[in-house]
N, C-alpha and C. Protein backbone atom coordinates (compact mmCIF):
# COMPACT_ATOMS: atom_id res chain seq x y z
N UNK A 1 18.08 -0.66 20.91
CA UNK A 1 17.07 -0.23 19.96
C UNK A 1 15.87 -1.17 20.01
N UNK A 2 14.94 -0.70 19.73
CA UNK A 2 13.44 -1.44 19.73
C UNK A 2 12.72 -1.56 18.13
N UNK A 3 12.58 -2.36 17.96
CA UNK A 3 11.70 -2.06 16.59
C UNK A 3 10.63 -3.60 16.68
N UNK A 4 9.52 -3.59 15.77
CA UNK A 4 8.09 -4.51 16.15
C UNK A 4 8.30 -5.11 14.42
N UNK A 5 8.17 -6.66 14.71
CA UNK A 5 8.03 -7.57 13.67
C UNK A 5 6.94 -6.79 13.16
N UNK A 6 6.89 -6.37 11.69
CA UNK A 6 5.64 -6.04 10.75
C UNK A 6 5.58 -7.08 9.52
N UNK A 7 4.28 -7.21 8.99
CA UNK A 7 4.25 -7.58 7.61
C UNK A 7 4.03 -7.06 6.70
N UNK A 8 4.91 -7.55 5.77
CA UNK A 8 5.67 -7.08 4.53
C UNK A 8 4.87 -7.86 3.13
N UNK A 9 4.35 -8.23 2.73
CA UNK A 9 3.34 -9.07 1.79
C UNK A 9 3.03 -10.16 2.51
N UNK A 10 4.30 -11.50 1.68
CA UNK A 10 3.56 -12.57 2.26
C UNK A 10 5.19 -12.80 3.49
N UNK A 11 6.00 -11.80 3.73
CA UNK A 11 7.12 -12.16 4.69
C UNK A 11 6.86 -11.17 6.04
N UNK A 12 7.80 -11.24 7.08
CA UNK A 12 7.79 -10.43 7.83
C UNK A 12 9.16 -9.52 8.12
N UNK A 13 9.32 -7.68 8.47
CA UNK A 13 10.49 -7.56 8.27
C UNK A 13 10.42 -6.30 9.49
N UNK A 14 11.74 -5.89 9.88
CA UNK A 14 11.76 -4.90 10.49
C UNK A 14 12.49 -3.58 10.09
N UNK A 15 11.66 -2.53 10.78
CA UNK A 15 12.24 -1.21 10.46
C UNK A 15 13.87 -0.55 11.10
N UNK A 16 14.93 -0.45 10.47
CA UNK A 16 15.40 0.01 10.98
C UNK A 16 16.44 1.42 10.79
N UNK A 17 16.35 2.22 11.50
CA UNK A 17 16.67 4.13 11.32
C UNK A 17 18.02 3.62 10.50
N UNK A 18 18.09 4.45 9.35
CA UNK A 18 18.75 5.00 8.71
C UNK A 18 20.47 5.35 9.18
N UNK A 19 20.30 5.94 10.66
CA UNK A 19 21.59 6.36 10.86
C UNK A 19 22.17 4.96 11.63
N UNK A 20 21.80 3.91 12.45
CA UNK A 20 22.09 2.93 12.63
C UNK A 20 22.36 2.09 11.40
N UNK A 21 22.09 2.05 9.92
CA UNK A 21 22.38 1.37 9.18
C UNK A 21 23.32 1.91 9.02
N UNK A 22 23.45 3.17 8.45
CA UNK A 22 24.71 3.90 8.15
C UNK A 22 26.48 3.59 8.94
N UNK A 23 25.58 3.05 10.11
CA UNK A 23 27.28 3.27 11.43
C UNK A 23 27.43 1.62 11.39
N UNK A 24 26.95 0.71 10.58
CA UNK A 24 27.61 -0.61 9.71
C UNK A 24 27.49 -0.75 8.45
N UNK A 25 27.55 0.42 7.68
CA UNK A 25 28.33 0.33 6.50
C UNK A 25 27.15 -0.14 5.61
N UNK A 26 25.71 -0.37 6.00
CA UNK A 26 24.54 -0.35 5.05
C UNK A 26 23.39 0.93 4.67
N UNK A 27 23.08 0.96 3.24
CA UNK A 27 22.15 1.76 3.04
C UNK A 27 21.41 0.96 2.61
N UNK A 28 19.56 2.15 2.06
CA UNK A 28 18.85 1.35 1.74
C UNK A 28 18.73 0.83 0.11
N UNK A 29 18.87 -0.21 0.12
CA UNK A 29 19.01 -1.13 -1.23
C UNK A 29 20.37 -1.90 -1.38
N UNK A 30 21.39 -1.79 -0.11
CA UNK A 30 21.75 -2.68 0.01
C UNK A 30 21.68 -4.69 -0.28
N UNK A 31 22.70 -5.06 -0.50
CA UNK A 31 22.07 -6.62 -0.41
C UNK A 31 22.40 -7.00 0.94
N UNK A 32 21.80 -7.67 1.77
CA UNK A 32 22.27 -8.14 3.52
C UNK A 32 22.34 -9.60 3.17
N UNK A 33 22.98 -10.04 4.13
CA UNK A 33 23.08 -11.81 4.70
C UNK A 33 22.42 -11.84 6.09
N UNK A 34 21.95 -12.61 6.43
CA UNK A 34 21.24 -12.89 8.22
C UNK A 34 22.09 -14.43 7.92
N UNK A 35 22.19 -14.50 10.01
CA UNK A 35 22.46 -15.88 10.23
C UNK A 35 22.03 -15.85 11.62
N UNK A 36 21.55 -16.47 11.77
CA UNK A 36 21.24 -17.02 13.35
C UNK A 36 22.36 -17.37 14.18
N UNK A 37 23.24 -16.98 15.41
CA UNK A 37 23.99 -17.79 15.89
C UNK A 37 23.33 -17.49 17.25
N UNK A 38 23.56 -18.73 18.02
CA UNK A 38 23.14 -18.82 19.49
C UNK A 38 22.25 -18.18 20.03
N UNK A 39 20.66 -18.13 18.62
CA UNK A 39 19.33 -17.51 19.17
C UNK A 39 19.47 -16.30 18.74
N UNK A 40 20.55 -15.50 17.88
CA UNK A 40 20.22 -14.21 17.94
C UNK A 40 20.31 -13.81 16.37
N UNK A 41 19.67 -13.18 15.86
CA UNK A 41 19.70 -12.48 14.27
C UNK A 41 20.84 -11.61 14.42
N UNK A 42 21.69 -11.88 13.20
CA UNK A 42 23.20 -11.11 12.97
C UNK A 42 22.93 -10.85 11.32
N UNK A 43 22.60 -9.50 11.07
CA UNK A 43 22.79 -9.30 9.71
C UNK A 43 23.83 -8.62 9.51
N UNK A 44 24.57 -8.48 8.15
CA UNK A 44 25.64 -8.12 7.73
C UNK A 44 25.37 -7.23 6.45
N UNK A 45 26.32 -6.48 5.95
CA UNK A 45 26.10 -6.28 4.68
C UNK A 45 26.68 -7.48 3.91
N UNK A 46 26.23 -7.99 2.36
CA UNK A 46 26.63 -8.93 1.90
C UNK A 46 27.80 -8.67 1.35
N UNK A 47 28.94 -9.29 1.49
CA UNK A 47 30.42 -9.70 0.59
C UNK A 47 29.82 -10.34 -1.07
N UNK A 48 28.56 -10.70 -0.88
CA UNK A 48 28.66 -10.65 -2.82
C UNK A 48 28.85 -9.71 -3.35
N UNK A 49 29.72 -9.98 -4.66
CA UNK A 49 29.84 -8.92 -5.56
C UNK A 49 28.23 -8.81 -6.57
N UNK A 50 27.74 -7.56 -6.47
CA UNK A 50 26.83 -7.24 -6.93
C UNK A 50 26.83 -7.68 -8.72
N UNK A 51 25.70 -7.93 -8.51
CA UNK A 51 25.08 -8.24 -10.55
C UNK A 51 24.94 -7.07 -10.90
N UNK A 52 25.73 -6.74 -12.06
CA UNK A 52 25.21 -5.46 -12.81
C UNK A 52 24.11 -5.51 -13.72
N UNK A 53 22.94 -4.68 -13.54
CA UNK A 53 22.06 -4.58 -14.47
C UNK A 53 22.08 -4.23 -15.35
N UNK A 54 21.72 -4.27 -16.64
CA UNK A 54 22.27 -3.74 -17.92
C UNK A 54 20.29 -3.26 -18.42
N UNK A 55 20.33 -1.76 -18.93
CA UNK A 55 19.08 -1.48 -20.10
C UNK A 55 19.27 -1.96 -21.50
N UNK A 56 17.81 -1.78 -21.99
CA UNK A 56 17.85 -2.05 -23.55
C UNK A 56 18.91 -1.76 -24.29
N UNK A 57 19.23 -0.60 -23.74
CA UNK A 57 20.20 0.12 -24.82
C UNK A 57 21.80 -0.36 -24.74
N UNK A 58 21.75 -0.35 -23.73
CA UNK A 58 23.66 -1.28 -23.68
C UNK A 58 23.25 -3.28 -23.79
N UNK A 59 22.03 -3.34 -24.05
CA UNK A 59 22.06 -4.70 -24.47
C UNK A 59 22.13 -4.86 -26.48
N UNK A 60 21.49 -3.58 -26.50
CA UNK A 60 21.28 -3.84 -28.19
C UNK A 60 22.80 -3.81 -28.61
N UNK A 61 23.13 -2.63 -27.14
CA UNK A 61 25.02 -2.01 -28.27
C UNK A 61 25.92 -3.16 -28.29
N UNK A 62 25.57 -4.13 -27.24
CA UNK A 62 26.74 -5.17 -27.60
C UNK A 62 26.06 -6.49 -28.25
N UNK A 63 25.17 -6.65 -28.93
CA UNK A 63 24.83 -7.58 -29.91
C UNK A 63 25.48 -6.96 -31.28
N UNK A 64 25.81 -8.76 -31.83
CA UNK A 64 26.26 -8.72 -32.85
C UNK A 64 25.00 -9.26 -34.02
N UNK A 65 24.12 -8.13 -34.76
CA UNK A 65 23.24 -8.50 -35.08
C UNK A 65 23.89 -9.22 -36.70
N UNK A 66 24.86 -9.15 -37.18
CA UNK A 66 24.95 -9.78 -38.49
C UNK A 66 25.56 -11.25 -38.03
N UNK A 67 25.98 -11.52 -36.54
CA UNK A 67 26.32 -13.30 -36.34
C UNK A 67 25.28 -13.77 -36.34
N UNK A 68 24.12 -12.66 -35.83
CA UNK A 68 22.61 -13.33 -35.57
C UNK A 68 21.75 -14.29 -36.86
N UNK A 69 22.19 -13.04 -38.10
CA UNK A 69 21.85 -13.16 -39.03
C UNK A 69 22.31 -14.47 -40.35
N UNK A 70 23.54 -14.79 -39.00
CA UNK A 70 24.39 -16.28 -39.95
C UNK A 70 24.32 -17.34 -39.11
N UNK A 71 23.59 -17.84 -38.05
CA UNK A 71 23.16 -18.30 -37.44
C UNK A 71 22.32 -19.56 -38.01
N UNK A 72 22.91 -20.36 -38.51
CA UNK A 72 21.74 -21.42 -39.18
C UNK A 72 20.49 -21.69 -38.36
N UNK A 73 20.46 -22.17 -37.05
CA UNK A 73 19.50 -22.45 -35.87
C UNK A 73 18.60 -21.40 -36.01
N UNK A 74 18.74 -20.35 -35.77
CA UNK A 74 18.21 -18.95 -35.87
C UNK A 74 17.52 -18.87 -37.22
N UNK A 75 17.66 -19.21 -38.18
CA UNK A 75 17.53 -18.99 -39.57
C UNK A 75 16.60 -19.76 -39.62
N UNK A 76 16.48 -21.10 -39.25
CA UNK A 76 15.41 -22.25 -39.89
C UNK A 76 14.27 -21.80 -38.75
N UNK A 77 14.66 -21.49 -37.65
CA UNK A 77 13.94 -20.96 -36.36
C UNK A 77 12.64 -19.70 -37.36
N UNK A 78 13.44 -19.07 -37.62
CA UNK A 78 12.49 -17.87 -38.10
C UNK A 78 12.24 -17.97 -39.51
N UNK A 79 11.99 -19.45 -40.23
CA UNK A 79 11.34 -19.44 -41.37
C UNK A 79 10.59 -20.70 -41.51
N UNK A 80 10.03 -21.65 -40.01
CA UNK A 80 9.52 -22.21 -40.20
C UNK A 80 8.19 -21.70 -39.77
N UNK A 81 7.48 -22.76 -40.70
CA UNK A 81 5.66 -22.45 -40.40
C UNK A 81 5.02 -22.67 -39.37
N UNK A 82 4.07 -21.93 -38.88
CA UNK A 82 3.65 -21.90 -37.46
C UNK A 82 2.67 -22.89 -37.33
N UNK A 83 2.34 -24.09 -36.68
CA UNK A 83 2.21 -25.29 -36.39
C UNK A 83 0.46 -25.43 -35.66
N UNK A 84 0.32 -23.92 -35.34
CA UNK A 84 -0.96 -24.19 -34.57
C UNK A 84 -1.41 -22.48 -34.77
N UNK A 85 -1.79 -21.82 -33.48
CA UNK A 85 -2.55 -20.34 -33.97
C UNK A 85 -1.72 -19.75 -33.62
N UNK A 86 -0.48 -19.75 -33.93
CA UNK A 86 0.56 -18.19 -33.37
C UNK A 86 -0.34 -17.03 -34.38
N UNK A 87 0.53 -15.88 -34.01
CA UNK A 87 0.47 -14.85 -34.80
C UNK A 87 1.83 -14.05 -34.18
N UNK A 88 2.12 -13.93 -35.35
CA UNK A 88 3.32 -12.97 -35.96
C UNK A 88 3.38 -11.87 -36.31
């Protein structure tokens, strides 16, 4: 296969077809690893276990907003006077 170093912002990356990713087990948005051995680029798909992203909404559902609310730190936090030009 052939493909041409391009730039990518401030990196450089290459294109490569879809069905060749596919026949090692990568798609696109994959996470990869590269390593150099003996001059040659070897990417892989990555063995990390992926970070799950979480939205607003499964972040609000698992707060406990009444520990929030007994929280001494938290408490003196949000009733002291603002020291310079905040606005609130």
């Amino acid at each position: 296969m052939f493909s041409t170093a391009r730039k990518i912002g401030n990196s450089t990356g290459f294109i490569i077809n879809a069905q060749d990713l596919n026949s090692i087990g990568i798609k696109q948005g994959d996470d990869v690893e590269y390593t150099i051995e003996s001059g040659k680029l070897v990417i892989e798909k990555s063995k990390r276990r992926a970070v799950k992203k979480y939205n607003i909404n499964e972040l609000l559902a698992n707060t406990d907003f009444d520990a929030l609310k007994a929280d001494k730190d938290l408490q003196e936090w949000e009733n002291i006077c603002p020291a310079g030009k905040e606005v609130f």
